[in-house]
Protein backbone atom coordinates (compact mmCIF):
# COMPACT_ATOMS: atom_id res chain seq x y z
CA UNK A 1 14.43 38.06 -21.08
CA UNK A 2 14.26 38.98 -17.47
CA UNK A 3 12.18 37.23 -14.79
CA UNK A 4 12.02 38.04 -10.78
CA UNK A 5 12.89 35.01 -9.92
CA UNK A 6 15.93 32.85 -11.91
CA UNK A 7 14.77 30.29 -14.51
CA UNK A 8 14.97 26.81 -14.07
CA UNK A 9 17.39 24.35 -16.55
CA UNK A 10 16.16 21.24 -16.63
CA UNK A 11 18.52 18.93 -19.57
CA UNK A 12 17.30 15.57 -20.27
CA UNK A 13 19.35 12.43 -19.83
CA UNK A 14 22.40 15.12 -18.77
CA UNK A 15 20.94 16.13 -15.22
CA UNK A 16 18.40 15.13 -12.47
CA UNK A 17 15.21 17.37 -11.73
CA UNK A 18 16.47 20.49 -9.69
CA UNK A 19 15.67 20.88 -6.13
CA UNK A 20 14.44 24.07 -7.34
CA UNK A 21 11.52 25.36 -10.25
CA UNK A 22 10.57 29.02 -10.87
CA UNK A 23 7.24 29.45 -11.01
CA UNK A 24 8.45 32.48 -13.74
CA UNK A 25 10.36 30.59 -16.02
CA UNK A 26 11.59 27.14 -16.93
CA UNK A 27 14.23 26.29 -19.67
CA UNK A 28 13.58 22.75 -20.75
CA UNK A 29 16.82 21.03 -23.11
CA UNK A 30 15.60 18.32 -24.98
CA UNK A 31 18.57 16.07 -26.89
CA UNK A 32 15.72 15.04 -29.37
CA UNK A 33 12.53 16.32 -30.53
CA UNK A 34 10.94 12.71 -29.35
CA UNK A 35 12.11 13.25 -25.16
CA UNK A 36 9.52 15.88 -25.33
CA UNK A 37 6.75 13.22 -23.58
CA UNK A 38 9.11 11.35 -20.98
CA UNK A 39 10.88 14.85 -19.94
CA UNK A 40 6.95 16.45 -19.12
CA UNK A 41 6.49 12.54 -17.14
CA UNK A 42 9.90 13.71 -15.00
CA UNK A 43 8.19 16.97 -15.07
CA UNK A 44 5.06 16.83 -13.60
CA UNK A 45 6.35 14.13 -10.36
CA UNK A 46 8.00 17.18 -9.20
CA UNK A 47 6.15 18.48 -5.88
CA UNK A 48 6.32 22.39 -6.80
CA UNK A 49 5.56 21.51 -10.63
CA UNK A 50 2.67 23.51 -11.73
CA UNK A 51 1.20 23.60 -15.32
CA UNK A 52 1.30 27.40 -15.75
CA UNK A 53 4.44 28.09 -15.82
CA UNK A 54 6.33 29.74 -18.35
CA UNK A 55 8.29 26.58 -20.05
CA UNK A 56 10.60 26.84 -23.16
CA UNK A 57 11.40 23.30 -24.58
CA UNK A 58 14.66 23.85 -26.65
CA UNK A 59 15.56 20.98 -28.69
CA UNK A 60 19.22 21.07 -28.87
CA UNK A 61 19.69 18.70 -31.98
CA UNK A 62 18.77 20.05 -35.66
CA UNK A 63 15.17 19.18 -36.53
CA UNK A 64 14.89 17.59 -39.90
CA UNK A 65 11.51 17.38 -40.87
CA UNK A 66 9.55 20.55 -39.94
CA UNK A 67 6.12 18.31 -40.25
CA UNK A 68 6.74 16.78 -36.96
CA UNK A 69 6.69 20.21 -35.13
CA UNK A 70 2.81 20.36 -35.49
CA UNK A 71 2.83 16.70 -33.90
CA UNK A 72 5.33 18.07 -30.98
CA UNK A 73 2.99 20.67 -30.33
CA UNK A 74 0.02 18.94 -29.90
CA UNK A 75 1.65 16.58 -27.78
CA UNK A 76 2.95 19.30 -25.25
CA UNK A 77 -0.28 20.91 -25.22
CA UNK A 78 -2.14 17.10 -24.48
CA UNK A 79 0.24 17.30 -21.26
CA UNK A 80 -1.78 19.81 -19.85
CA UNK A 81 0.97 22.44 -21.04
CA UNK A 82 -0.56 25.74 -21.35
CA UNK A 83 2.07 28.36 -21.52
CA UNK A 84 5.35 26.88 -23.80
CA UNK A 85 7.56 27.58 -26.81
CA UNK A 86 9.32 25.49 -28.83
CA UNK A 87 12.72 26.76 -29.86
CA UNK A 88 14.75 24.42 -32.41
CA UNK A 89 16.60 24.74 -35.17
CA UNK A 90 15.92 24.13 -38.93
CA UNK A 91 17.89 25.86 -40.93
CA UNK A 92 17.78 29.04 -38.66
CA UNK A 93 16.51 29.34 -35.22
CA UNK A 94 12.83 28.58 -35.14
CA UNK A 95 10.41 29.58 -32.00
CA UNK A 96 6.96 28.19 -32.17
CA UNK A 97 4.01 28.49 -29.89
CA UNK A 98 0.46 27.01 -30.10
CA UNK A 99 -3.41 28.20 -29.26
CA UNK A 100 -5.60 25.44 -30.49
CA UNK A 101 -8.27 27.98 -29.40
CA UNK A 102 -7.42 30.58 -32.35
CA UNK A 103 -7.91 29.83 -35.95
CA UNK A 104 -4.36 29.56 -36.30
CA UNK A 105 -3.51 27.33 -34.35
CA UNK A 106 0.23 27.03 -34.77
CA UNK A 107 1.83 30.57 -34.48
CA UNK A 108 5.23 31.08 -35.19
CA UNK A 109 6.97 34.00 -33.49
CA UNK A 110 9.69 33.67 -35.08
CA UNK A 111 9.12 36.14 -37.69
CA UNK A 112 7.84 38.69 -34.68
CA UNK A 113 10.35 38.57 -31.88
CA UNK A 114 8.89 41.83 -30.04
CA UNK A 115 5.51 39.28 -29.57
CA UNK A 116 4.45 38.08 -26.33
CA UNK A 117 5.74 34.48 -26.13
CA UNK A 118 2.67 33.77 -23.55
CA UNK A 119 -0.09 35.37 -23.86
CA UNK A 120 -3.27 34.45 -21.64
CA UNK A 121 -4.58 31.86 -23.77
CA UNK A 122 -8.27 32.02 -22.15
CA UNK A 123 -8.69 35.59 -22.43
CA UNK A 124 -10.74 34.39 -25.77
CA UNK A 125 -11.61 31.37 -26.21
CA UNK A 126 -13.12 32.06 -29.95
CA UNK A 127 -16.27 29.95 -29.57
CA UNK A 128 -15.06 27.19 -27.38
CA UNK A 129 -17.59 25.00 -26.71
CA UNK A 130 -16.96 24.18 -22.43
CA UNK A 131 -18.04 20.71 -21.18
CA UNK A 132 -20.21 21.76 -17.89
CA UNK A 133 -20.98 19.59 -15.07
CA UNK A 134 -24.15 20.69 -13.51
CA UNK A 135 -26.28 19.37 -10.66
CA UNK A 136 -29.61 20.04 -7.95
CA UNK A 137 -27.59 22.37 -5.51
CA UNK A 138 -29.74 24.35 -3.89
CA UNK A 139 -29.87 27.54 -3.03
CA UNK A 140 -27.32 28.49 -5.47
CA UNK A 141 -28.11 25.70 -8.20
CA UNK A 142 -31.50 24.82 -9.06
CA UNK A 143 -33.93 23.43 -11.61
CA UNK A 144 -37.17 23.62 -12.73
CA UNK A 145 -39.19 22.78 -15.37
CA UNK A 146 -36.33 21.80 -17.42
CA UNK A 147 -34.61 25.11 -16.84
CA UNK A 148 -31.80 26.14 -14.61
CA UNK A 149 -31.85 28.87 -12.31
CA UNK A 150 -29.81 30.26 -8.92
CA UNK A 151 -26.58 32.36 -8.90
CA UNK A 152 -24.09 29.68 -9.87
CA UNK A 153 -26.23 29.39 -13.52
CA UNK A 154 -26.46 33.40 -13.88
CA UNK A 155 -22.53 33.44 -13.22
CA UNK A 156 -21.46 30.51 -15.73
CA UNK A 157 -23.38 32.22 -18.58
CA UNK A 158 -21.36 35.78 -17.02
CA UNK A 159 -17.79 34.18 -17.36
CA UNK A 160 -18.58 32.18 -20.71
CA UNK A 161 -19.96 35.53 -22.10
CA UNK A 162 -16.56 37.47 -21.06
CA UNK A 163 -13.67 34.91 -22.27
CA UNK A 164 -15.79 34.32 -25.31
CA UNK A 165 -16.49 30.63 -25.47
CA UNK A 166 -19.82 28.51 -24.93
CA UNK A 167 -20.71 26.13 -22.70
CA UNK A 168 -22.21 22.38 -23.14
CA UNK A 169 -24.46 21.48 -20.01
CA UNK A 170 -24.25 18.17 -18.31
CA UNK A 171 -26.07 16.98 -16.03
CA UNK A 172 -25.50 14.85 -13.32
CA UNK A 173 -27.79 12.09 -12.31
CA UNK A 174 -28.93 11.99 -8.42
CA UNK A 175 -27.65 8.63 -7.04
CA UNK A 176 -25.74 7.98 -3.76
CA UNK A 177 -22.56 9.37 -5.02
CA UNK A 178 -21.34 12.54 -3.52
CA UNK A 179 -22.50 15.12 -6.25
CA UNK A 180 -18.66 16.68 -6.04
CA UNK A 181 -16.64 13.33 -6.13
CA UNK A 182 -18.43 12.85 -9.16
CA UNK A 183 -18.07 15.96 -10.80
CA UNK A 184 -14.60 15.57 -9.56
CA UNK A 185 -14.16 12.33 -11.41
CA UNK A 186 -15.70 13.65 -14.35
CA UNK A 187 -12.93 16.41 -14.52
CA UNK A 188 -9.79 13.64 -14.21
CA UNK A 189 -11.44 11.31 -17.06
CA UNK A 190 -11.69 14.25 -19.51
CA UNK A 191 -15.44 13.79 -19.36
CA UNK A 192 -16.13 17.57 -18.37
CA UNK A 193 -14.07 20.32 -18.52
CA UNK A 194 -15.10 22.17 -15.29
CA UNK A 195 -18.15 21.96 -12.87
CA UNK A 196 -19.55 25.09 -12.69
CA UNK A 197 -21.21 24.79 -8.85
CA UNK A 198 -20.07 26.67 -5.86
CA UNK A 199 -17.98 23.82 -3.23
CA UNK A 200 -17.51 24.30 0.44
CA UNK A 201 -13.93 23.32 1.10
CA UNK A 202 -13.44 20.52 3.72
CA UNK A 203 -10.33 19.54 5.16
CA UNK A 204 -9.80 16.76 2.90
CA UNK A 205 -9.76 18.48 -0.31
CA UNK A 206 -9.67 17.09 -4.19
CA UNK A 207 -5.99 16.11 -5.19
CA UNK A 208 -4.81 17.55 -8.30
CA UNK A 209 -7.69 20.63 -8.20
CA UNK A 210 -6.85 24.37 -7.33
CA UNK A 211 -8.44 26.88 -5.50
CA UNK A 212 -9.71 30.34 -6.60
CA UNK A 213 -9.53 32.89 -4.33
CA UNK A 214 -13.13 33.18 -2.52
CA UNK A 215 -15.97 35.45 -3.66
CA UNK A 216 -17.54 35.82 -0.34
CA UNK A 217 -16.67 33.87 2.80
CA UNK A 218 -19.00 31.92 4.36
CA UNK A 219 -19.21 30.25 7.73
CA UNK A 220 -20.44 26.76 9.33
CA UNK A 221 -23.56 27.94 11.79
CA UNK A 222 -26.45 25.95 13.95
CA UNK A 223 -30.05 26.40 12.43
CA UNK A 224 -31.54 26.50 16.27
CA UNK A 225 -35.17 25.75 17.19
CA UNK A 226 -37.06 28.51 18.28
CA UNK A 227 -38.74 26.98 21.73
CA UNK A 228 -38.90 27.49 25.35
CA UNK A 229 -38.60 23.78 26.22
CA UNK A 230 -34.32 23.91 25.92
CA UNK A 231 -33.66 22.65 29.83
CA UNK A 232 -30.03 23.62 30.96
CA UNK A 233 -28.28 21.19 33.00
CA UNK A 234 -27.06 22.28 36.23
CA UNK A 235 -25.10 20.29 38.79
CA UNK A 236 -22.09 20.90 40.92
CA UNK A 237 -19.40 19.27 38.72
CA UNK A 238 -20.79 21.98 35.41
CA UNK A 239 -19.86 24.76 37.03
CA UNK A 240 -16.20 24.48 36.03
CA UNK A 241 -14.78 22.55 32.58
CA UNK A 242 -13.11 19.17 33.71
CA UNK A 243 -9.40 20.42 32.69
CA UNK A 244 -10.26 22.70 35.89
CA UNK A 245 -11.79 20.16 37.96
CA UNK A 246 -8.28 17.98 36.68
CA UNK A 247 -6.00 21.18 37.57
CA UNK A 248 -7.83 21.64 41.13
CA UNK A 249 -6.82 18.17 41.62
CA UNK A 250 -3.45 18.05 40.66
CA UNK A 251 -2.38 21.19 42.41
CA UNK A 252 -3.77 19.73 45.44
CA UNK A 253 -1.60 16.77 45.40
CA UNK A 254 1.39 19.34 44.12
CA UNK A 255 1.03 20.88 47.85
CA UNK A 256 0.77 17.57 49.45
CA UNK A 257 3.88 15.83 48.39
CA UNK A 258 6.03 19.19 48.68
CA UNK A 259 4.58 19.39 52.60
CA UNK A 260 6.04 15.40 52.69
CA UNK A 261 9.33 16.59 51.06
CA UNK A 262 9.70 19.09 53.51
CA UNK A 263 8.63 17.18 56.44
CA UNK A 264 11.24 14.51 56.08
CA UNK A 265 13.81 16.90 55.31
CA UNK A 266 13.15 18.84 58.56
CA UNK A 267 11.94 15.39 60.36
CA UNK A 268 8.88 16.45 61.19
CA UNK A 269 6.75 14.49 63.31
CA UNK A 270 3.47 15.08 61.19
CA UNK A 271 1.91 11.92 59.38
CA UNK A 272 1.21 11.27 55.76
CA UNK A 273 -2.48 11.47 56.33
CA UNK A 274 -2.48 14.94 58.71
CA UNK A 275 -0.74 16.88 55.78
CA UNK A 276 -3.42 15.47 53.36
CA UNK A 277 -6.27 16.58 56.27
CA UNK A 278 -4.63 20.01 56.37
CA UNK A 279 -4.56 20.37 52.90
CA UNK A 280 -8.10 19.49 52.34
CA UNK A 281 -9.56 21.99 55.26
CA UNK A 282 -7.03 24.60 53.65
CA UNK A 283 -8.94 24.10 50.30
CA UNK A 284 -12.55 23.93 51.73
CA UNK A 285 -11.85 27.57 53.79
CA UNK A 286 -10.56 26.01 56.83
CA UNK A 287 -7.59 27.05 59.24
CA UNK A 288 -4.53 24.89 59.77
CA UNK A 289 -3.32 23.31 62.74
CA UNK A 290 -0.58 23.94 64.00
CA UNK A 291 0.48 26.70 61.06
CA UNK A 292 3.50 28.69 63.20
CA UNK A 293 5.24 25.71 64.04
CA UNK A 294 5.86 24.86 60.60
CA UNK A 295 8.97 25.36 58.24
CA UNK A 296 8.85 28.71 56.57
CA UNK A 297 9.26 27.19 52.96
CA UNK A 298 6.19 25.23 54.22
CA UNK A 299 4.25 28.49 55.41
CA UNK A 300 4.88 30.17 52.30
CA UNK A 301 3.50 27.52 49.96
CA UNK A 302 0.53 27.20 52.26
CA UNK A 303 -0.15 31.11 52.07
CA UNK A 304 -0.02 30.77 48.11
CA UNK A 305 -2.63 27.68 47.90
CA UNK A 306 -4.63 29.30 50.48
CA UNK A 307 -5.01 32.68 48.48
CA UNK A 308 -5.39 30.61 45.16
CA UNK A 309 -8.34 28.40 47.24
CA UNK A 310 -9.98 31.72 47.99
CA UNK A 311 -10.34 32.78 44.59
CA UNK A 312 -11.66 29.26 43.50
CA UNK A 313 -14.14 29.61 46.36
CA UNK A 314 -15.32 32.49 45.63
CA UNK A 315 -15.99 31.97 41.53
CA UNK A 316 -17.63 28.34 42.33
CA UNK A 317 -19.83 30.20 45.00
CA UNK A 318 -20.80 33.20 42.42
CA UNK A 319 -21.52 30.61 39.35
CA UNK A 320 -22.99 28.51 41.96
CA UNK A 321 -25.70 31.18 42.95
CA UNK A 322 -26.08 32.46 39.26
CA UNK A 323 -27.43 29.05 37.82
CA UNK A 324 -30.24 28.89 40.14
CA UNK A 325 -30.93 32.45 39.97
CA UNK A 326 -30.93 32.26 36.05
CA UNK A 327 -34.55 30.19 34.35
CA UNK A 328 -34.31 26.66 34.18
CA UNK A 329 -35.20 27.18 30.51
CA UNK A 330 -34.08 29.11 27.28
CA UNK A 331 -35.68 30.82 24.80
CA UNK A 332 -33.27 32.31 22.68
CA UNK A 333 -29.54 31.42 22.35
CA UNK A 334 -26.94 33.17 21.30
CA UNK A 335 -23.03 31.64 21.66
CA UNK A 336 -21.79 28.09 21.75
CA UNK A 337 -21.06 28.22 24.95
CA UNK A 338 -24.42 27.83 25.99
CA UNK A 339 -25.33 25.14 24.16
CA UNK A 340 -22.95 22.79 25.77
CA UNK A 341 -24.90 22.30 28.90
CA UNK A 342 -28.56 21.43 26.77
CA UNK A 343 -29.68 18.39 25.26
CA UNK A 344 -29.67 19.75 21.69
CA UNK A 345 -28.04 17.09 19.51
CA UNK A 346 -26.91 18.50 16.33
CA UNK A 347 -27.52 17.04 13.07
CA UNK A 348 -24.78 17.74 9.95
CA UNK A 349 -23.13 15.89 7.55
CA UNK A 350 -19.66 13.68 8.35
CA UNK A 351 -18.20 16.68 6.07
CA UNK A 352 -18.79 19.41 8.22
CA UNK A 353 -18.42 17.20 11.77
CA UNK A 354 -14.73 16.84 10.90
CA UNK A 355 -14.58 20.66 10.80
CA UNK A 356 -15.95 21.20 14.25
CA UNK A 357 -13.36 22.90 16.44
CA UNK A 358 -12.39 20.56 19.32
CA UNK A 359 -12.12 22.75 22.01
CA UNK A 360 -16.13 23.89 20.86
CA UNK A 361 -17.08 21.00 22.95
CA UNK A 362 -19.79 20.19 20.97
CA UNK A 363 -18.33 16.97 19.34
CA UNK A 364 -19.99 14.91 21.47
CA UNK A 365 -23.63 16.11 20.22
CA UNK A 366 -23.10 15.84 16.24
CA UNK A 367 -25.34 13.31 14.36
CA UNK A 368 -24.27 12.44 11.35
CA UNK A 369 -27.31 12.25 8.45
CA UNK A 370 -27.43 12.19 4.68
CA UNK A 371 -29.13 15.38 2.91
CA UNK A 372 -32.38 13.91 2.15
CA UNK A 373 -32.66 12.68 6.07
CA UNK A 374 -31.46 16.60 7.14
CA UNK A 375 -34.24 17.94 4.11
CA UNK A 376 -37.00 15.86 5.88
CA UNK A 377 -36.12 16.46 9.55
CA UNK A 378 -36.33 20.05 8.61
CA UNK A 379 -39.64 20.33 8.25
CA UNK A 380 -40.82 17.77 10.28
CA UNK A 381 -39.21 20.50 13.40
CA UNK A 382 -37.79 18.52 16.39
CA UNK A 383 -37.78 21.23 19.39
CA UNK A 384 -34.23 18.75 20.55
CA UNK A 385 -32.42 19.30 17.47
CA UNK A 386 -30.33 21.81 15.72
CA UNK A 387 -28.37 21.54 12.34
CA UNK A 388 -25.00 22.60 11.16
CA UNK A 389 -25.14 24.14 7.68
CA UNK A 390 -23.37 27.40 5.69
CA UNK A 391 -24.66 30.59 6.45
CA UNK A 392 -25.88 31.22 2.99
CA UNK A 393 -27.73 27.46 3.18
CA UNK A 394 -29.21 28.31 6.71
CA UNK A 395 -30.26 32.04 5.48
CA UNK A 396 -32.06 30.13 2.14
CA UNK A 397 -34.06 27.69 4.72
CA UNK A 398 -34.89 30.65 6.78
CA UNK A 399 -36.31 32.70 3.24
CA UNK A 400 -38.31 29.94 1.98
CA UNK A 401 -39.70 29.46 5.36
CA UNK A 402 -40.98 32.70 5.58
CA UNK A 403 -42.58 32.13 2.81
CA UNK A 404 -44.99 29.73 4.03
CA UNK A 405 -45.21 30.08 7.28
CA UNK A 406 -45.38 33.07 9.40
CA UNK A 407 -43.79 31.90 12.54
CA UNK A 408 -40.38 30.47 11.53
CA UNK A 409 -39.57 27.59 13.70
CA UNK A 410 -35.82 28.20 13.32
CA UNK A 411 -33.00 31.18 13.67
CA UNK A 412 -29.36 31.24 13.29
CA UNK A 413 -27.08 31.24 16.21
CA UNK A 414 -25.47 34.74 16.29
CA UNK A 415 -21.83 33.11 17.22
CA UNK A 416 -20.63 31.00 13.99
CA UNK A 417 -18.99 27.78 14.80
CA UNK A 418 -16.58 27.26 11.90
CA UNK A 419 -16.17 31.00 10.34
CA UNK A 420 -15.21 32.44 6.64
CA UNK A 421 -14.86 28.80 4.96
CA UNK A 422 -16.03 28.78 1.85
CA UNK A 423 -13.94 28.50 -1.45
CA UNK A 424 -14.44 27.21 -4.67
CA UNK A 425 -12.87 24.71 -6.55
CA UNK A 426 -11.18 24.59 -9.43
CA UNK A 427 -8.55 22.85 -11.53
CA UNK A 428 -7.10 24.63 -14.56
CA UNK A 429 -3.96 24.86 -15.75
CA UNK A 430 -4.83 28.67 -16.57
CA UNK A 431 -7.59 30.38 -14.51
CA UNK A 432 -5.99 34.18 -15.00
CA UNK A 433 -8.54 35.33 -17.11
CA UNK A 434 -11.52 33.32 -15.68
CA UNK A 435 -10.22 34.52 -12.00
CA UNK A 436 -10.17 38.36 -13.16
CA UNK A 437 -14.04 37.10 -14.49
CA UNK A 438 -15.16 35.64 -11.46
CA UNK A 439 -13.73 39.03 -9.25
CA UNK A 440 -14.98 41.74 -11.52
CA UNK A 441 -16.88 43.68 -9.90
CA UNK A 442 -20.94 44.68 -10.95
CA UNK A 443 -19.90 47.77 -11.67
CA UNK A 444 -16.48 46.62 -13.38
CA UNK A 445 -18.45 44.36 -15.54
CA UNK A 446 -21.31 46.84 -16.43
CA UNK A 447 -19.03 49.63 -17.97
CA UNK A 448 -17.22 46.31 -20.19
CA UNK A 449 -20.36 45.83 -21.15
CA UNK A 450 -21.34 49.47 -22.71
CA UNK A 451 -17.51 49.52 -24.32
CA UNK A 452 -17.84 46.28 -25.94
CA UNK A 453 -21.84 46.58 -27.34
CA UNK A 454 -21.03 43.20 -29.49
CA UNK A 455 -20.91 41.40 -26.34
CA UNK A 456 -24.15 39.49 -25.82
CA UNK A 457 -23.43 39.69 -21.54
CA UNK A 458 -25.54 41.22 -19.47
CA UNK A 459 -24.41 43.32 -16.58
CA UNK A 460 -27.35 41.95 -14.22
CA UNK A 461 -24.60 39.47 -13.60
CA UNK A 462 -22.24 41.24 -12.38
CA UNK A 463 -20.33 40.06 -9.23
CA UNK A 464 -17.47 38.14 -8.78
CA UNK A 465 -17.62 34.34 -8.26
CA UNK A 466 -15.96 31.28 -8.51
CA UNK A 467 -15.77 27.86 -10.12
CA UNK A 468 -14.53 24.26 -10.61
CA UNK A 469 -12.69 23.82 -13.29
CA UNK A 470 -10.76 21.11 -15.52
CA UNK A 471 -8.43 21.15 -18.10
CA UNK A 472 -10.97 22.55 -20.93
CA UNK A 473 -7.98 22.56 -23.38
CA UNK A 474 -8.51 19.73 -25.25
């Protein structure tokens, strides 16, 4: 059996964990058929442990009564096991898997060596009944009149089609839990096996859940108000960011105290305060007493600071002149930059503020509000406020706006703050076959469709997409 990477030996009571564990293969040495539950404990406190992995539990004693293999089984697979053998002997060499998916549930390869020891398990799921966590998400979850409807619904009864199982809804009551922490919680108690709604990842995400790989990526953008009463604010010290203001400052005093250094090395009979005066005119465009007599190593750093004060001078003076040529008002914005020097205060959700990019700037002007407060400021339309929301949740307000009105009071600023974020969640021990689901293609998926007929999936689903998941084994 050959794997790209080596496979792991792991002997209980003989060794400690390895340092190392192959994500291809692990070979598991068990003295007795009853270490099988504290070895998987060792197991799974090992940082790089993961569930899939391809694990062969070889019980190195004889195994006397073959009726406790069904009970070993079961008891690997309620470990969140997926992919495992059990080799062991009685009376000959025995290898045993288990699919409590398939009718037969215990397969022994023995008597078929050339078999695939692990198959993909959830490429049929033979009528599996799914435990699905469902909840008011809009735009991509929704309900009405009793029914469910958006693309997270049309792409749940896709995937369950395709792997073969069903699907048991659940639905989550609105309260003032965080609709994912609960589905979340859900998941870890075994309540539900997977939550089938699309999740924004934020930094902090759910321990012990995995990410698919993205179906589209979407970004973190300001819903701005469409008005002409956005005042920018102008004075002297906005022309330039304060780390420049702070740098201007500090390479003044730089030149000061090397014109003091120099001075008292060559005794010079120039004060503290005249090389600060000469300093300062050299900065404001002024000549400098005096400048022949001095040192040469003083001359030359006074030639650098006064080229260096030129080109300040002269991009204060042109940004000076540009705000007040510029309207006092605008209309229409388009970057981040500009937003800075409004009064715009932007509304979000504590979520999304701890995403915003420090160096943005914009910190300072986030509000933090729950949805229902951000649903009913919406429409109320406050000319001084803008909101920080996904692209595809800003694009949905923007639809159903149109709608009903037709001036919408709102557009999306061109410049995204927080770009291609969005992931889903998900937190299976196998997602191979429900990850190939979720990324078929429309077309992919249509031409499955016409070569399987029996299939009752539609191809109008078509599209890849994504998922949280549990452990829907049991």
């Amino acid at each position: 059996m050959s794997y790209i990477q080596c496979p792991s030996i792991v002997a209980t009571r003989l060794f400690q964990m390895p340092e190392y564990i192959s994500t291809q293969g692990n070979f598991i040495f068990l003295e007795m058929d009853t270490d099988v539950g504290k070895t998987i404990t060792q197991l799974h406190q090992h940082p790089f442990w993961k569930n899939r992995f391809e694990n062969h539990f070889i019980v190195c004693t004889a195994v006397t009564k073959i009726e406790s293999i069904s009970h070993i089984l079961k008891v690997i697979w309620e470990y969140k096991i997926l992919n495992f053998v059990l080799v062991f002997v009685h009376k000959h060499l025995e290898i045993f898997s288990y699919n409590p998916f398939s009718a037969e549930k215990i397969l022994n390869l023995t008597k078929f060596p050339k078999e695939d020891f692990f198959p993909d398990k959830t490429n049929n799921l033979y009528g599996h009944s799914l435990r699905v966590s469902i909840f008011d998400y809009p735009p991509t979850m929704e309900k009405f009149d009793n029914q469910w409807y958006g693309k997270d619904y049309q792409h749940l009864k896709m995937v369950t089609s395709m792997i073969n199982a069903t699907y048991t809804l659940y639905e989550l009551v609105r309260n003032d839990t965080y609709h994912f922490e609960r589905a979340y919680d859900e998941i870890l108690n075994n309540k539900t096996d997977l939550c089938f709604v699309s999740h924004f990842q934020e930094m902090t995400p759910f321990t012990g859940v995995e990410y698919t790989y993205p179906h589209q990526s979407d970004a973190l953008v300001l819903l701005m108000p469409v008005t002409q009463d956005i005042k920018k604010k102008r004075n002297l010290l906005s022309i330039f960011a304060t780390k420049t203001w702070v740098l201007i400052v500090v390479l003044i005093g730089a030149v000061f105290l090397s014109m003091q250094i120099a001075n008292k090395k060559y005794k010079s009979q120039d004060t503290s305060w005249v090389g600060l005066i000469h300093v300062w005119a050299a900065f404001l465009g002024n000549s400098i007493p005096h400048f022949r007599s001095k040192q040469s190593i003083v001359q030359q750093q006074l030639l650098l600071f006064i080229f260096m004060c030129l080109v300040f001078r002269t991009a204060f003076h042109t940004s000076l002149i540009g705000s007040y040529i510029s309207p006092n008002y605008l209309d229409k914005m388009t970057n981040i930059s500009e937003i800075k020097d409004t009064d715009l205060m932007i509304y979000t959700g504590r979520s999304f503020g701890k995403m915003v990019p420090q160096a943005s700037g914009l910190r300072d002007k986030l509000v933090f509000i729950t949805k229902k407060e951000r649903y009913r400021k919406l429409y109320e339309f406050d000319p001084n406020i803008a909101y920080l929301l996904t692209a595809s949740y800003a694009e949905a307000i923007l639809a159903k706006l149109r709608s009903v009105r037709k001036k919408v009071p709102y557009y999306v600023l061109k410049e995204p703050l927080v770009p291609e974020i969005q992931f889903f969640v998900h937190s299976s021990v196998e997602h191979g076959s429900l990850t190939e689901a979720l990324e078929d293609t429309p077309e992919r998926y249509a031409k499955k469709a016409t070569e399987n007929p029996t299939s009752n999936s539609s191809a109008e689903y078509g599209g890849p997409y994504h998922l949280i998941t549990g452990d829907f084994r049991s």
